[in-house]
Protein backbone atom coordinates (compact mmCIF):
# COMPACT_ATOMS: atom_id res chain seq x y z
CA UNK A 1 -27.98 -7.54 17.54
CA UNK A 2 -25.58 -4.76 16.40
CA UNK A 3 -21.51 -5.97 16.01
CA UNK A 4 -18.64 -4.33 17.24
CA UNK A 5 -19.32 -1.01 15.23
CA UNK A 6 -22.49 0.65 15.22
CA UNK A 7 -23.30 0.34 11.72
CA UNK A 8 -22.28 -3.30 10.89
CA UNK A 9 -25.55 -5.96 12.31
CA UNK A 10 -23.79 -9.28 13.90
CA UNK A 11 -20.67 -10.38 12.46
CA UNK A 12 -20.78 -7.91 9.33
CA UNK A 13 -17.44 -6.40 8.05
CA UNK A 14 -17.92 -2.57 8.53
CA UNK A 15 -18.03 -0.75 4.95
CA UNK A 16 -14.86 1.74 4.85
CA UNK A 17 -17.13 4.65 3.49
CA UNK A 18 -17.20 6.48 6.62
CA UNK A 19 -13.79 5.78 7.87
CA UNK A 20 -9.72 7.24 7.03
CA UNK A 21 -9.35 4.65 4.72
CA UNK A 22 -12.66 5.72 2.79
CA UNK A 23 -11.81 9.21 2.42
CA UNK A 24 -7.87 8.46 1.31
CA UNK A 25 -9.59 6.20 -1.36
CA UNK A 26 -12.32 8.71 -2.38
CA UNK A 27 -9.06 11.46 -2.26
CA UNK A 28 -7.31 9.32 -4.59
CA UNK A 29 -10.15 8.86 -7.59
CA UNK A 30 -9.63 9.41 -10.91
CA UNK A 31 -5.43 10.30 -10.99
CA UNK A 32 -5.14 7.49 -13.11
CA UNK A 33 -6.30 4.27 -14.08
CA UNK A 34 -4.04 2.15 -12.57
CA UNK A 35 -4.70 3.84 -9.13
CA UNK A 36 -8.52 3.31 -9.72
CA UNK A 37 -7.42 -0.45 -9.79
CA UNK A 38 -5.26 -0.17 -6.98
CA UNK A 39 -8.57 1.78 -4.88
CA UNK A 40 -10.35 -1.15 -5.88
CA UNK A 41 -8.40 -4.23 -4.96
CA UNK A 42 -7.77 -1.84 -1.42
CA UNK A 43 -11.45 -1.56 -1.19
CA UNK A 44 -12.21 -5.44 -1.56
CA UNK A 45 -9.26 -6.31 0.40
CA UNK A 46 -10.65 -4.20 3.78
CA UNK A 47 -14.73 -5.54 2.38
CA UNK A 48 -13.74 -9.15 2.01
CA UNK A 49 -14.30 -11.85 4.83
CA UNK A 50 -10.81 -13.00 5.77
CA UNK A 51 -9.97 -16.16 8.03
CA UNK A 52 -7.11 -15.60 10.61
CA UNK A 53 -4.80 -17.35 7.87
CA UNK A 54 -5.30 -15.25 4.77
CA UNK A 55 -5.46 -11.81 7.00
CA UNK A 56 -1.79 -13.07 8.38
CA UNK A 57 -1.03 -13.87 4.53
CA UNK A 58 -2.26 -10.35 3.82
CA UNK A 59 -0.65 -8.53 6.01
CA UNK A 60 2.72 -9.78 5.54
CA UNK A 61 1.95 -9.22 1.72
CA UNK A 62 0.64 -5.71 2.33
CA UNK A 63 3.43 -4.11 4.64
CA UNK A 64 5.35 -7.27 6.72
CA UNK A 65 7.38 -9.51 4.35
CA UNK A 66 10.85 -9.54 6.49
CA UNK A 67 12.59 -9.82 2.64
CA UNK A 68 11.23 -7.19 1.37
CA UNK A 69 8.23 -8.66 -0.90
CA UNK A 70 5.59 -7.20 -0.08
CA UNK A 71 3.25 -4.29 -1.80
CA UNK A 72 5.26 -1.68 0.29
CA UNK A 73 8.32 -2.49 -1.66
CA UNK A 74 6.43 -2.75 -5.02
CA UNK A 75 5.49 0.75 -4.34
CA UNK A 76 8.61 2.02 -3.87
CA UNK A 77 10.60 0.35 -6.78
CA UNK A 78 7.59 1.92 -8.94
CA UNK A 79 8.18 5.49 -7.59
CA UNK A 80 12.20 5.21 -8.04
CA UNK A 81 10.97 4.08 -11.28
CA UNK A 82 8.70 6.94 -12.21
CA UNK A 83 11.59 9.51 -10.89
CA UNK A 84 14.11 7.61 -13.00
CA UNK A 85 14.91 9.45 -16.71
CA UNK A 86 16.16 5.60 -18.25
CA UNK A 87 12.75 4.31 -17.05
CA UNK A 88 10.49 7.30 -18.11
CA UNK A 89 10.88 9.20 -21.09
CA UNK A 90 8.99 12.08 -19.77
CA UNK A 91 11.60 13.18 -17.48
CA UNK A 92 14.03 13.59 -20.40
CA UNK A 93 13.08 16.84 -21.30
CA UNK A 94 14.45 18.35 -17.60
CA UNK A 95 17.70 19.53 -17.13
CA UNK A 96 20.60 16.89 -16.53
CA UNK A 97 20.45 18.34 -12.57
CA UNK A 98 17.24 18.03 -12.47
CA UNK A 99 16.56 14.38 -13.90
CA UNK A 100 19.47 13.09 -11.34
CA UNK A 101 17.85 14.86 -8.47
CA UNK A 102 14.56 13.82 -9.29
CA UNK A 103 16.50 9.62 -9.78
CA UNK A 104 17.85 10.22 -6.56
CA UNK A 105 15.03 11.10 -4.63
CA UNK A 106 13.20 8.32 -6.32
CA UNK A 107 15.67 5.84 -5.25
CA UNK A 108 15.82 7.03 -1.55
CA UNK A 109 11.92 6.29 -1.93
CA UNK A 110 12.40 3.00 -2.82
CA UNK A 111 15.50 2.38 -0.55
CA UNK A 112 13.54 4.27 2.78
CA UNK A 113 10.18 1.89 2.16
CA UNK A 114 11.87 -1.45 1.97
CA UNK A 115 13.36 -0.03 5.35
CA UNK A 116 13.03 -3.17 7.61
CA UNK A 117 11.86 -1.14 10.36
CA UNK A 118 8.72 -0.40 8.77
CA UNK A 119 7.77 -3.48 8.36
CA UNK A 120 8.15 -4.58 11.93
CA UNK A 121 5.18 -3.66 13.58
CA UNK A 122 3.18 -5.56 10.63
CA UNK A 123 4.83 -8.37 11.07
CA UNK A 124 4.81 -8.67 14.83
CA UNK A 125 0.74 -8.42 14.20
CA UNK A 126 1.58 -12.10 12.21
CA UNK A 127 3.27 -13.30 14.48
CA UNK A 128 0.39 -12.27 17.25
CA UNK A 129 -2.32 -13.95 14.54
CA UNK A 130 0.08 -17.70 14.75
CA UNK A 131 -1.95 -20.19 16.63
């Protein structure tokens, strides 16, 4: 008996090979190690069998913490981070214009993804997964 997608049999979790997701994680090998990790805990997280509790844990983890603490904000606090000159040396070498450009737009990254608007639509999905 085939599941929901044609390639999964019964009540399989569809591999991501073939999908977006797949190709954004095979786009994003070998830029760094720490990416490679991050692939991988992506690629367990969407392989993994999940109950209805730990996919509403996840999600809110992911991208729908209503505080803020969530992966999307860790993301952004590392990229104001990386465009920050007192947090990475390699910037120092720019021009003073450039390294407080560069700090700027790194802190509108972080400020614009802990925007509580984007984490509304993940969170409503919790709130639709509550039983």
């Amino acid at each position: 008996m085939s599941g929901p997608f044609p390639s999964t049999e019964g009540n399989a979790v569809p591999n991501v090979d073939d999908t977006e997701l797949g190709g954004t994680l095979a786009d994003l090998a070998d830029v760094h190690a720490g990416i490679d990790l991050i692939r991988d805990g992506i690629r367990l997280l969407a392989h993994d069998r999940h109950n209805l509790n730990t996919t509403q844990v996840l999600l809110a983890v992911l991208v729908g913490s209503p505080d803020g603490t969530d992966v999307l904000a860790a993301v952004g606090q590392l990229a104001e981070r990386l465009a920050n000159p007192d947090t990475n040396p390699a910037l120092r070498f720019l021009p003073l214009d450039q390294q407080k450009e560069a700090a700027r737009e790194g802190w509108l990254t972080a400020h614009n993804l802990n925007d509580p608007d984007l984490r509304a639509s993940a969170s409503r999905a919790c709130a639709h997964l509550d039983h």
